[in-house]
PDB file of N, CA and C in Angstrom:
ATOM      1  N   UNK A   1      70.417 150.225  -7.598  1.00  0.00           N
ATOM      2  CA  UNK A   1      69.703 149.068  -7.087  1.00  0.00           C
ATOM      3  C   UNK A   1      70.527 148.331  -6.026  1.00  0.00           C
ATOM      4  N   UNK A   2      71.902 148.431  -6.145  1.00  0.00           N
ATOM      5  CA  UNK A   2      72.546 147.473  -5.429  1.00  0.00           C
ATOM      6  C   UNK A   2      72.760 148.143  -3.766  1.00  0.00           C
ATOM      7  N   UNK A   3      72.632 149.576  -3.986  1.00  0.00           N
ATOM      8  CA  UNK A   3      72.955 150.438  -2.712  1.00  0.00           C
ATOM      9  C   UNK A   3      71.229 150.385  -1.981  1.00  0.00           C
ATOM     10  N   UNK A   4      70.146 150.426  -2.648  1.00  0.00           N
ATOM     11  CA  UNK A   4      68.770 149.876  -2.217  1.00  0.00           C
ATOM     12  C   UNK A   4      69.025 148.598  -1.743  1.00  0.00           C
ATOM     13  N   UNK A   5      69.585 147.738  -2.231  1.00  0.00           N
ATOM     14  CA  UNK A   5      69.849 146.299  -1.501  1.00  0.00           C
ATOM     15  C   UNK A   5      70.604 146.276  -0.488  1.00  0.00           C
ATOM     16  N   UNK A   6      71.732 147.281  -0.437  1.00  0.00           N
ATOM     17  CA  UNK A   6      72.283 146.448   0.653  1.00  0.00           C
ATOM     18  C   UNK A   6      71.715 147.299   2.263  1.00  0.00           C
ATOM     19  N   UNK A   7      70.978 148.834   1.571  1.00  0.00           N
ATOM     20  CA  UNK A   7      70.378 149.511   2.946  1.00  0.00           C
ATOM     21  C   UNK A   7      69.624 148.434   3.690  1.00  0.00           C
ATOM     22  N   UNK A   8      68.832 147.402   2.516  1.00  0.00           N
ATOM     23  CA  UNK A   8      67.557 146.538   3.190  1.00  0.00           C
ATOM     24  C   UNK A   8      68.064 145.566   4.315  1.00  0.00           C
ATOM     25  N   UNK A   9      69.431 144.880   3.584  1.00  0.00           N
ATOM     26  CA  UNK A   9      69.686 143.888   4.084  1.00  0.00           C
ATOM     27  C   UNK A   9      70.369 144.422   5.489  1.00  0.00           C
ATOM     28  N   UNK A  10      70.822 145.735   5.888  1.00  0.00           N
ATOM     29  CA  UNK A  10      71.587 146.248   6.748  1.00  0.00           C
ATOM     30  C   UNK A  10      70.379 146.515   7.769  1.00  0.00           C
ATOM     31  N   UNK A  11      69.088 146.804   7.160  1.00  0.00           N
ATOM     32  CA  UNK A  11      67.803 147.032   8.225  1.00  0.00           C
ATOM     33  C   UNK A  11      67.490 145.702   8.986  1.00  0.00           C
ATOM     34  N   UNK A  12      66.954 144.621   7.723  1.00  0.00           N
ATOM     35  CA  UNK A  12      66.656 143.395   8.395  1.00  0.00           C
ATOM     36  C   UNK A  12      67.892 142.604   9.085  1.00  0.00           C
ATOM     37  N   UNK A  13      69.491 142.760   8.974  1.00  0.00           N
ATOM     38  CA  UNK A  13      70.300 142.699  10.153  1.00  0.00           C
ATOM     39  C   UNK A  13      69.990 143.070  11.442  1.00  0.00           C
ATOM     40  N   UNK A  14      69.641 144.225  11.603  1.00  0.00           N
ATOM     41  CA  UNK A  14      69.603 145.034  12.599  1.00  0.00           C
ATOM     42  C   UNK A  14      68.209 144.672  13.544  1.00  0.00           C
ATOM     43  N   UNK A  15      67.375 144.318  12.384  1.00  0.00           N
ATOM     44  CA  UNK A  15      65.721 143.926  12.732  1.00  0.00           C
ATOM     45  C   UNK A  15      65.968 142.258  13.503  1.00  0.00           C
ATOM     46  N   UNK A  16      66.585 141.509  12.909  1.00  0.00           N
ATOM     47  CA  UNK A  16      66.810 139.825  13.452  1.00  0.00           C
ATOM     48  C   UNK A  16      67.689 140.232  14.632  1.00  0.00           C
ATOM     49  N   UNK A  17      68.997 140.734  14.406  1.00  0.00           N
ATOM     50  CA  UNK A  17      69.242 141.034  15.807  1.00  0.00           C
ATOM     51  C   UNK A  17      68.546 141.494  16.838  1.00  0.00           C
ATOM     52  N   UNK A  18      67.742 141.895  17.241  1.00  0.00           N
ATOM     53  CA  UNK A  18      66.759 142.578  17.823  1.00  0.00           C
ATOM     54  C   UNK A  18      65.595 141.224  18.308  1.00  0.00           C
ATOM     55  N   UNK A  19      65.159 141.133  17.559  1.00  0.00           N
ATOM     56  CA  UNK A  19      64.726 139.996  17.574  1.00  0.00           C
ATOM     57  C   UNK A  19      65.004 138.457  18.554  1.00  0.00           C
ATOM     58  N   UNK A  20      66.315 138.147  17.488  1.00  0.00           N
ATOM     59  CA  UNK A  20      66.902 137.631  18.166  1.00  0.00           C
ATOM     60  C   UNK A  20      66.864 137.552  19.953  1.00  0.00           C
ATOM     61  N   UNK A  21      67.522 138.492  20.255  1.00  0.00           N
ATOM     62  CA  UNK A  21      68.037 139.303  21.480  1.00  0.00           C
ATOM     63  C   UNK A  21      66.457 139.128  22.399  1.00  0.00           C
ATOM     64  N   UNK A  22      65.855 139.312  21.908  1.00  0.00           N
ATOM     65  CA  UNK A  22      64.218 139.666  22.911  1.00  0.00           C
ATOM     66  C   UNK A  22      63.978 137.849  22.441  1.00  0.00           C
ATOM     67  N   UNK A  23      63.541 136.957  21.917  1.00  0.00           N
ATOM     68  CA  UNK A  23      63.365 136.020  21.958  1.00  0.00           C
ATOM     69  C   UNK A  23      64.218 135.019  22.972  1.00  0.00           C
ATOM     70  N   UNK A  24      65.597 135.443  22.869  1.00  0.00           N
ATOM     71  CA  UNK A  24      66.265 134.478  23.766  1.00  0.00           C
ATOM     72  C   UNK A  24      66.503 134.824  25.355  1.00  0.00           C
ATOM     73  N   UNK A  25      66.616 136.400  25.361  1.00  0.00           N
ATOM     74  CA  UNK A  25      66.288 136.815  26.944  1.00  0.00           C
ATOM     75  C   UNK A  25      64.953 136.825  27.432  1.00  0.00           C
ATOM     76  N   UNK A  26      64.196 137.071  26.736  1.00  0.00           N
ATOM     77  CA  UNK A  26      62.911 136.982  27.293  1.00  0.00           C
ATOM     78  C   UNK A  26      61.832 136.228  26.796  1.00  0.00           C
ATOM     79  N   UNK A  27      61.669 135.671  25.938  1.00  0.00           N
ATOM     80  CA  UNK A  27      61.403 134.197  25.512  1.00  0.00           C
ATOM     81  C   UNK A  27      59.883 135.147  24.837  1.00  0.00           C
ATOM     82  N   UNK A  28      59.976 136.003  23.937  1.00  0.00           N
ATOM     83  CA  UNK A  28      59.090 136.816  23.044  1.00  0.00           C
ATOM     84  C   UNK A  28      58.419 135.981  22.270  1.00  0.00           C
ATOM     85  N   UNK A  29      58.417 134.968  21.751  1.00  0.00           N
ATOM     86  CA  UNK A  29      57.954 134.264  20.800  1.00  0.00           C
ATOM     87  C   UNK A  29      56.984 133.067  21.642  1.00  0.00           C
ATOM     88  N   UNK A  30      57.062 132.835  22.900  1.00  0.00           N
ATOM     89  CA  UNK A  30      56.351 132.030  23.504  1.00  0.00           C
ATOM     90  C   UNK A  30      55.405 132.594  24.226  1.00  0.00           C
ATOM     91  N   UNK A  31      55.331 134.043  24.208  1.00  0.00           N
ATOM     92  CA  UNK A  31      54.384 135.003  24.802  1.00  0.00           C
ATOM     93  C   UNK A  31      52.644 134.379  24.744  1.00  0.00           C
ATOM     94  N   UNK A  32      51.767 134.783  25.378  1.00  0.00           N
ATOM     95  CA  UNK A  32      50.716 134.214  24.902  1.00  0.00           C
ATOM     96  C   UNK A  32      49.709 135.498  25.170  1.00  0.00           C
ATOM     97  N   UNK A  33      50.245 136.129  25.021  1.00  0.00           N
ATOM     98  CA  UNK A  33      49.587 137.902  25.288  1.00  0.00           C
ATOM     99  C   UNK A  33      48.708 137.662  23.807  1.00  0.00           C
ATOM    100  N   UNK A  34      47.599 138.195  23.955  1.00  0.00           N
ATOM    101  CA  UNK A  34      46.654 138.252  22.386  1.00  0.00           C
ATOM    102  C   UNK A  34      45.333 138.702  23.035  1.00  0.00           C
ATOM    103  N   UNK A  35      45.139 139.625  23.892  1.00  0.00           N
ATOM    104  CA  UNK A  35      43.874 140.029  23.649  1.00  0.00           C
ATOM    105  C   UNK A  35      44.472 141.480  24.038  1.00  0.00           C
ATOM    106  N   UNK A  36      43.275 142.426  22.703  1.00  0.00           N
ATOM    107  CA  UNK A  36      43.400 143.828  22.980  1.00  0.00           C
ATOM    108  C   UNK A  36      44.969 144.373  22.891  1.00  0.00           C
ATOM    109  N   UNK A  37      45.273 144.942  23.794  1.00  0.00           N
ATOM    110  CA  UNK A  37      46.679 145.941  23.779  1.00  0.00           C
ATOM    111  C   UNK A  37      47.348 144.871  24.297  1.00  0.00           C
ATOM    112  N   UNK A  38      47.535 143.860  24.999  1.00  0.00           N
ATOM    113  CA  UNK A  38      48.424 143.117  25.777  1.00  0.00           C
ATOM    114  C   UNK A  38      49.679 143.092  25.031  1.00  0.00           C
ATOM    115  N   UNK A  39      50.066 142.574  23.601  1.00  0.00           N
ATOM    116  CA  UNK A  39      51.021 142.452  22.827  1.00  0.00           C
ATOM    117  C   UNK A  39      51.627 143.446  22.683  1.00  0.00           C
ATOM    118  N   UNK A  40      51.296 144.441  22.431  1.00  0.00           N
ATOM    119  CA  UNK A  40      52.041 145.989  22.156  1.00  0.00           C
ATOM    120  C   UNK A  40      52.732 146.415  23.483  1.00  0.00           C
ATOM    121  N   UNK A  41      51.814 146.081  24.406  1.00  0.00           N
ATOM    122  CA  UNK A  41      52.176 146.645  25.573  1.00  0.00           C
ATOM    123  C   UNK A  41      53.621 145.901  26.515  1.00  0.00           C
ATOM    124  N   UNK A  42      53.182 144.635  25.972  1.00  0.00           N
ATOM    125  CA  UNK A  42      54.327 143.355  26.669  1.00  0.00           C
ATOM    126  C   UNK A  42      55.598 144.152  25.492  1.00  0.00           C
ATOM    127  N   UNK A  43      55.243 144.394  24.677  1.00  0.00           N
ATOM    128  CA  UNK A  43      56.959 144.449  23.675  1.00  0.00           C
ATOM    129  C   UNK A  43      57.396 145.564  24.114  1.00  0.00           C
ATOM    130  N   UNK A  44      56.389 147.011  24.363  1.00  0.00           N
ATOM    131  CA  UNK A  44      57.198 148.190  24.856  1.00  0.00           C
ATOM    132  C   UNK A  44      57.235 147.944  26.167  1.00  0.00           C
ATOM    133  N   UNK A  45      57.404 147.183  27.234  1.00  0.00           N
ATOM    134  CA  UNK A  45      57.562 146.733  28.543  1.00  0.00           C
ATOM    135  C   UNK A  45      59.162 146.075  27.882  1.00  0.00           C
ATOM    136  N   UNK A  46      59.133 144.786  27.579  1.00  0.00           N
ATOM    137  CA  UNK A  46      60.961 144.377  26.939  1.00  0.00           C
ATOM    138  C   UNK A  46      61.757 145.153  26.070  1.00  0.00           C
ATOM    139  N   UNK A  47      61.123 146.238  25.367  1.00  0.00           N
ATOM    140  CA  UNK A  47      62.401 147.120  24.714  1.00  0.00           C
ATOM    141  C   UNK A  47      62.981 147.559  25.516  1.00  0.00           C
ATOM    142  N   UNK A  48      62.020 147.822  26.960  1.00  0.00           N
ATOM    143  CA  UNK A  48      62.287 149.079  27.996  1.00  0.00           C
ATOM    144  C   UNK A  48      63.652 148.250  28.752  1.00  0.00           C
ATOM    145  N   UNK A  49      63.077 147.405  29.306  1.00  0.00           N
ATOM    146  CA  UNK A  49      64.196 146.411  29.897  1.00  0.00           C
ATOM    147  C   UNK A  49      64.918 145.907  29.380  1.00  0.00           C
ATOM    148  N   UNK A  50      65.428 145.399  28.422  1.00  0.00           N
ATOM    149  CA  UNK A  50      66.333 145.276  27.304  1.00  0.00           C
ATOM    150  C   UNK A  50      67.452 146.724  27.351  1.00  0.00           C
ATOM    151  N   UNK A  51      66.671 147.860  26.768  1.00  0.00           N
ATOM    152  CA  UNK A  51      67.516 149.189  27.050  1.00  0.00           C
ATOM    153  C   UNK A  51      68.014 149.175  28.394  1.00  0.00           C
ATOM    154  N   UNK A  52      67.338 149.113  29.719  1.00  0.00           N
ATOM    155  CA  UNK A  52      68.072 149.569  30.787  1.00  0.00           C
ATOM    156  C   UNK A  52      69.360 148.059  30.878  1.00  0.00           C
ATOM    157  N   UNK A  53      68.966 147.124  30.777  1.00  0.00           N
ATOM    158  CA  UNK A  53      70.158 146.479  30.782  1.00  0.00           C
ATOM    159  C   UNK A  53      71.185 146.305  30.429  1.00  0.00           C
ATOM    160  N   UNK A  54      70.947 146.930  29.234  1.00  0.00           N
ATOM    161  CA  UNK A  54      72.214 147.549  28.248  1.00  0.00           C
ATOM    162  C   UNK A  54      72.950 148.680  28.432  1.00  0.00           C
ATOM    163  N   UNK A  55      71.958 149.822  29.692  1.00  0.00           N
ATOM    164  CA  UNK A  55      72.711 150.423  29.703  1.00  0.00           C
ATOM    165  C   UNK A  55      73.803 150.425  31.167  1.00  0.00           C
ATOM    166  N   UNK A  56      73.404 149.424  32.064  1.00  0.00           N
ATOM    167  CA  UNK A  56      73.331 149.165  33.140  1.00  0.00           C
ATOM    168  C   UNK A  56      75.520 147.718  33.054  1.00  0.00           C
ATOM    169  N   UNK A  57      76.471 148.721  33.186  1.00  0.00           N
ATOM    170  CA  UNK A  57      77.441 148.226  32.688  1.00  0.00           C
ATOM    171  C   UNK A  57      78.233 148.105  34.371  1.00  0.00           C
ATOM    172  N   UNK A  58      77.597 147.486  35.309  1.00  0.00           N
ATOM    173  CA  UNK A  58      78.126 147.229  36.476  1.00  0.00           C
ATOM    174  C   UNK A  58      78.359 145.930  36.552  1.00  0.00           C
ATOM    175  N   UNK A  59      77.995 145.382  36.056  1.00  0.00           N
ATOM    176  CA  UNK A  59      77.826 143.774  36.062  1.00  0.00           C
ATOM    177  C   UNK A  59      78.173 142.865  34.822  1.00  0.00           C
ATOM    178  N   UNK A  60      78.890 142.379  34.313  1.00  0.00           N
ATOM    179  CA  UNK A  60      79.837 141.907  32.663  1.00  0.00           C
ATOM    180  C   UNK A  60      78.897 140.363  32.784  1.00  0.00           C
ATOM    181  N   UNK A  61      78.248 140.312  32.226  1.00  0.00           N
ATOM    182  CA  UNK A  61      77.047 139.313  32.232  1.00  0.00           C
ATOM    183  C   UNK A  61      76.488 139.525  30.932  1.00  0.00           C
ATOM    184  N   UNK A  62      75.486 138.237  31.090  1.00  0.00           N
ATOM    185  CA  UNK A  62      74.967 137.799  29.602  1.00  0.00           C
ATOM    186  C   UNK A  62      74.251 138.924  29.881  1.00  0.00           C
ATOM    187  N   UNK A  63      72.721 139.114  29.006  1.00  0.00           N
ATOM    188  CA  UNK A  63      71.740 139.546  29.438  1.00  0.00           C
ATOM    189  C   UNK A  63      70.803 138.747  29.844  1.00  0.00           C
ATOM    190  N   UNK A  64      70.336 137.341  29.447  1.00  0.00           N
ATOM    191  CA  UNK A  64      70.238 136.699  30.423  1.00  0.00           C
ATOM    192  C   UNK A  64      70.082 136.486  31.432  1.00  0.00           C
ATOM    193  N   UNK A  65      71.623 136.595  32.340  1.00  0.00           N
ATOM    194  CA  UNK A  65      72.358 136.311  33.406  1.00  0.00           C
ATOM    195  C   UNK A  65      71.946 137.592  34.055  1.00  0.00           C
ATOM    196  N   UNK A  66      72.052 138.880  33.420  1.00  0.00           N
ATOM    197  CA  UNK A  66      71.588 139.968  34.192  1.00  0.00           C
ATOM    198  C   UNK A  66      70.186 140.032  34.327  1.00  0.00           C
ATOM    199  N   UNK A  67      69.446 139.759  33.558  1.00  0.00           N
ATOM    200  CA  UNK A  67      67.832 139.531  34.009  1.00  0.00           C
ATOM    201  C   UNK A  67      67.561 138.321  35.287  1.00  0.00           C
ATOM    202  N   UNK A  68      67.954 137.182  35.429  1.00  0.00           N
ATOM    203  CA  UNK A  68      68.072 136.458  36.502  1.00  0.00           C
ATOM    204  C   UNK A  68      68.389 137.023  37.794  1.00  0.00           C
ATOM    205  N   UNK A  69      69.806 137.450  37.282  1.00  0.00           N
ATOM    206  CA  UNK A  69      70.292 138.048  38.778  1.00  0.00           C
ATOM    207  C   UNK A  69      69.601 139.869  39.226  1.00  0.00           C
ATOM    208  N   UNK A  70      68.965 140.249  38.423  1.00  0.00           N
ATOM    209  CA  UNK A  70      68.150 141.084  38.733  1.00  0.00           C
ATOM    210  C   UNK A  70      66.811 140.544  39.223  1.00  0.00           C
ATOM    211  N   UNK A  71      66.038 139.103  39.040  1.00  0.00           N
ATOM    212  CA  UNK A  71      65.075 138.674  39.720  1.00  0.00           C
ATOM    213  C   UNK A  71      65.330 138.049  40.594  1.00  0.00           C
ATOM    214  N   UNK A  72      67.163 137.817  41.631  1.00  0.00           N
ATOM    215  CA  UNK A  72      66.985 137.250  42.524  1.00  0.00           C
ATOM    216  C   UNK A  72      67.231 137.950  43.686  1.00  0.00           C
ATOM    217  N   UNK A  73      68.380 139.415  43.251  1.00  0.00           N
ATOM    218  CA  UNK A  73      68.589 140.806  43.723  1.00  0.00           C
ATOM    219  C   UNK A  73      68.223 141.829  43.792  1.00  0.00           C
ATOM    220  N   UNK A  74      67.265 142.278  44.978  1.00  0.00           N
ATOM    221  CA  UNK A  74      66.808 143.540  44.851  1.00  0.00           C
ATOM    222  C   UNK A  74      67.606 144.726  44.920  1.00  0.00           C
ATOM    223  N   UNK A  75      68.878 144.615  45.204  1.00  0.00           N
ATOM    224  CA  UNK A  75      69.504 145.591  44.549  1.00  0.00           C
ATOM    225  C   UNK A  75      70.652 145.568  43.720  1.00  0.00           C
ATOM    226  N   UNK A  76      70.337 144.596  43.029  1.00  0.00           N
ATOM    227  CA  UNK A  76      71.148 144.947  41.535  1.00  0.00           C
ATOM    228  C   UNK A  76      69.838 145.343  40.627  1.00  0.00           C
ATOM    229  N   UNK A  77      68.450 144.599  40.626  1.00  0.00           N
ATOM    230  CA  UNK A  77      67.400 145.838  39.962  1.00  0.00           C
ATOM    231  C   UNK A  77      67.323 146.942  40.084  1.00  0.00           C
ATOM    232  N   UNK A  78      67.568 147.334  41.592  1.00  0.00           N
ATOM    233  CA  UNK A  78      67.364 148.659  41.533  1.00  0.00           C
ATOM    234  C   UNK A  78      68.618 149.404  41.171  1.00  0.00           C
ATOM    235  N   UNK A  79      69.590 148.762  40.694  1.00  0.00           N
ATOM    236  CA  UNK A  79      70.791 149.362  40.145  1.00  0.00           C
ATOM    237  C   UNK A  79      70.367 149.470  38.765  1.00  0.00           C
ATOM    238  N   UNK A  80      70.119 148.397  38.128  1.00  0.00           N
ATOM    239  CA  UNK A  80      69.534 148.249  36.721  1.00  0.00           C
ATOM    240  C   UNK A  80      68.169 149.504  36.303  1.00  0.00           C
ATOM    241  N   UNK A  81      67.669 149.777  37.398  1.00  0.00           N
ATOM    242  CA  UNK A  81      66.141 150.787  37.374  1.00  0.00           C
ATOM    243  C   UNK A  81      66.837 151.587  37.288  1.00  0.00           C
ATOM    244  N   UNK A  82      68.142 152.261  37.831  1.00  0.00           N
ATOM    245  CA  UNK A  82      68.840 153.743  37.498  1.00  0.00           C
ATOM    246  C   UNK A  82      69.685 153.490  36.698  1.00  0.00           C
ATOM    247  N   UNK A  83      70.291 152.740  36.153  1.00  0.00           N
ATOM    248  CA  UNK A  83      70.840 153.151  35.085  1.00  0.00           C
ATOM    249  C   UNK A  83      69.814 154.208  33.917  1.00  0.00           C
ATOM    250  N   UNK A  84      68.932 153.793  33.897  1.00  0.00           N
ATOM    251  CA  UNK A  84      68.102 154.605  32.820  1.00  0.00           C
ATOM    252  C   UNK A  84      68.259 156.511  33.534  1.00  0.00           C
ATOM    253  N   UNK A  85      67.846 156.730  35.082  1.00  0.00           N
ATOM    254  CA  UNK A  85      67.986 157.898  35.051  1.00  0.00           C
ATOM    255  C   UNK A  85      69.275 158.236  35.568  1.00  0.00           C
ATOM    256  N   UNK A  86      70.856 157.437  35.479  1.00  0.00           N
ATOM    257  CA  UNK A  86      71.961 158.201  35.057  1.00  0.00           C
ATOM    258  C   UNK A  86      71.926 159.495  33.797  1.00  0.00           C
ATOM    259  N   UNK A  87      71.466 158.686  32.786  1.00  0.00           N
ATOM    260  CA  UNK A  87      71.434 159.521  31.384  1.00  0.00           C
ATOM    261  C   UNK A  87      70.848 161.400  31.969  1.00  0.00           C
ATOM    262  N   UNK A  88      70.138 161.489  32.725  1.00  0.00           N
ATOM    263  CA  UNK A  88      69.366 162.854  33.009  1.00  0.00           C
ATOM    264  C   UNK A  88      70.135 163.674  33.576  1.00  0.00           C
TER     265      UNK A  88
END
Protein backbone atom coordinates (compact mmCIF):
# COMPACT_ATOMS: atom_id res chain seq x y z
CA UNK A 1 0.00 0.00 0.00
CA UNK A 2 2.65 2.36 0.89
CA UNK A 3 4.67 1.80 -2.57
CA UNK A 4 0.84 2.43 -4.32
CA UNK A 5 1.04 5.68 -2.35
CA UNK A 6 3.95 7.00 -2.97
CA UNK A 7 3.77 6.02 -7.13
CA UNK A 8 0.44 8.40 -6.77
CA UNK A 9 1.91 11.08 -5.03
CA UNK A 10 5.10 10.99 -7.49
CA UNK A 11 2.32 11.21 -10.54
CA UNK A 12 0.31 14.10 -9.07
CA UNK A 13 3.96 15.85 -8.43
CA UNK A 14 4.72 15.57 -11.79
CA UNK A 15 0.91 16.41 -12.85
CA UNK A 16 0.97 20.07 -10.59
CA UNK A 17 4.24 20.69 -11.95
CA UNK A 18 3.02 20.70 -15.29
CA UNK A 19 0.37 22.48 -14.48
CA UNK A 20 1.87 24.75 -12.66
CA UNK A 21 4.37 25.58 -15.51
CA UNK A 22 1.42 26.10 -18.31
CA UNK A 23 -0.66 28.30 -15.91
CA UNK A 24 2.09 30.71 -15.13
CA UNK A 25 3.73 30.92 -18.71
CA UNK A 26 0.80 30.91 -20.44
CA UNK A 27 -1.89 31.90 -18.21
CA UNK A 28 -4.01 28.25 -18.89
CA UNK A 29 -6.44 28.77 -16.30
CA UNK A 30 -7.71 32.16 -17.62
CA UNK A 31 -8.28 30.63 -21.04
CA UNK A 32 -11.81 31.20 -22.17
CA UNK A 33 -11.69 28.56 -25.00
CA UNK A 34 -15.14 26.37 -24.33
CA UNK A 35 -16.80 25.72 -27.39
CA UNK A 36 -16.37 22.34 -29.26
CA UNK A 37 -12.55 21.30 -29.69
CA UNK A 38 -11.15 24.80 -28.79
CA UNK A 39 -9.85 23.52 -25.24
CA UNK A 40 -8.14 20.39 -26.36
CA UNK A 41 -6.80 22.05 -29.11
CA UNK A 42 -5.43 25.35 -27.14
CA UNK A 43 -3.63 22.68 -24.55
CA UNK A 44 -2.01 20.54 -27.42
CA UNK A 45 -0.97 24.01 -29.07
CA UNK A 46 0.98 24.91 -25.19
CA UNK A 47 2.39 21.42 -24.57
CA UNK A 48 3.83 21.98 -28.07
CA UNK A 49 5.39 25.30 -27.13
CA UNK A 50 6.24 24.60 -23.76
CA UNK A 51 8.34 21.44 -25.32
CA UNK A 52 10.08 23.53 -27.97
CA UNK A 53 11.11 25.97 -25.35
CA UNK A 54 12.52 23.60 -23.31
CA UNK A 55 14.22 22.31 -25.78
CA UNK A 56 15.47 25.47 -27.26
CA UNK A 57 18.82 26.03 -24.72
CA UNK A 58 20.30 29.22 -26.57
CA UNK A 59 18.94 31.62 -24.44
CA UNK A 60 19.23 30.97 -20.13
CA UNK A 61 15.83 32.63 -19.49
CA UNK A 62 12.72 32.08 -17.61
CA UNK A 63 10.21 30.53 -19.81
CA UNK A 64 8.34 33.32 -19.51
CA UNK A 65 11.07 35.56 -20.55
CA UNK A 66 11.63 33.21 -23.50
CA UNK A 67 8.02 33.33 -24.66
CA UNK A 68 8.14 37.29 -24.60
CA UNK A 69 11.29 37.56 -26.21
CA UNK A 70 10.17 35.12 -28.78
CA UNK A 71 6.99 37.53 -29.38
CA UNK A 72 9.18 40.46 -29.79
CA UNK A 73 12.00 38.51 -32.01
CA UNK A 74 11.48 37.05 -35.09
CA UNK A 75 14.42 35.35 -34.94
CA UNK A 76 14.83 33.99 -31.75
CA UNK A 77 11.19 32.20 -32.67
CA UNK A 78 12.42 31.01 -35.41
CA UNK A 79 15.32 29.68 -33.41
CA UNK A 80 12.83 28.34 -30.85
CA UNK A 81 10.65 26.70 -34.15
CA UNK A 82 13.97 24.56 -34.81
CA UNK A 83 14.90 23.55 -31.94
CA UNK A 84 12.13 20.92 -32.27
CA UNK A 85 13.61 19.77 -35.78
CA UNK A 86 17.32 19.66 -34.33
CA UNK A 87 16.10 16.30 -32.67
CA UNK A 88 15.64 14.69 -36.57
Amino acid sequence: MARFADAVRRHWSIENNLHWTLDIAFHEDQSRARVGFEAENFSVLRHFALNLFKLEQTVKDSLKGKRQRAGWDNDYMFTVLNAGAALN
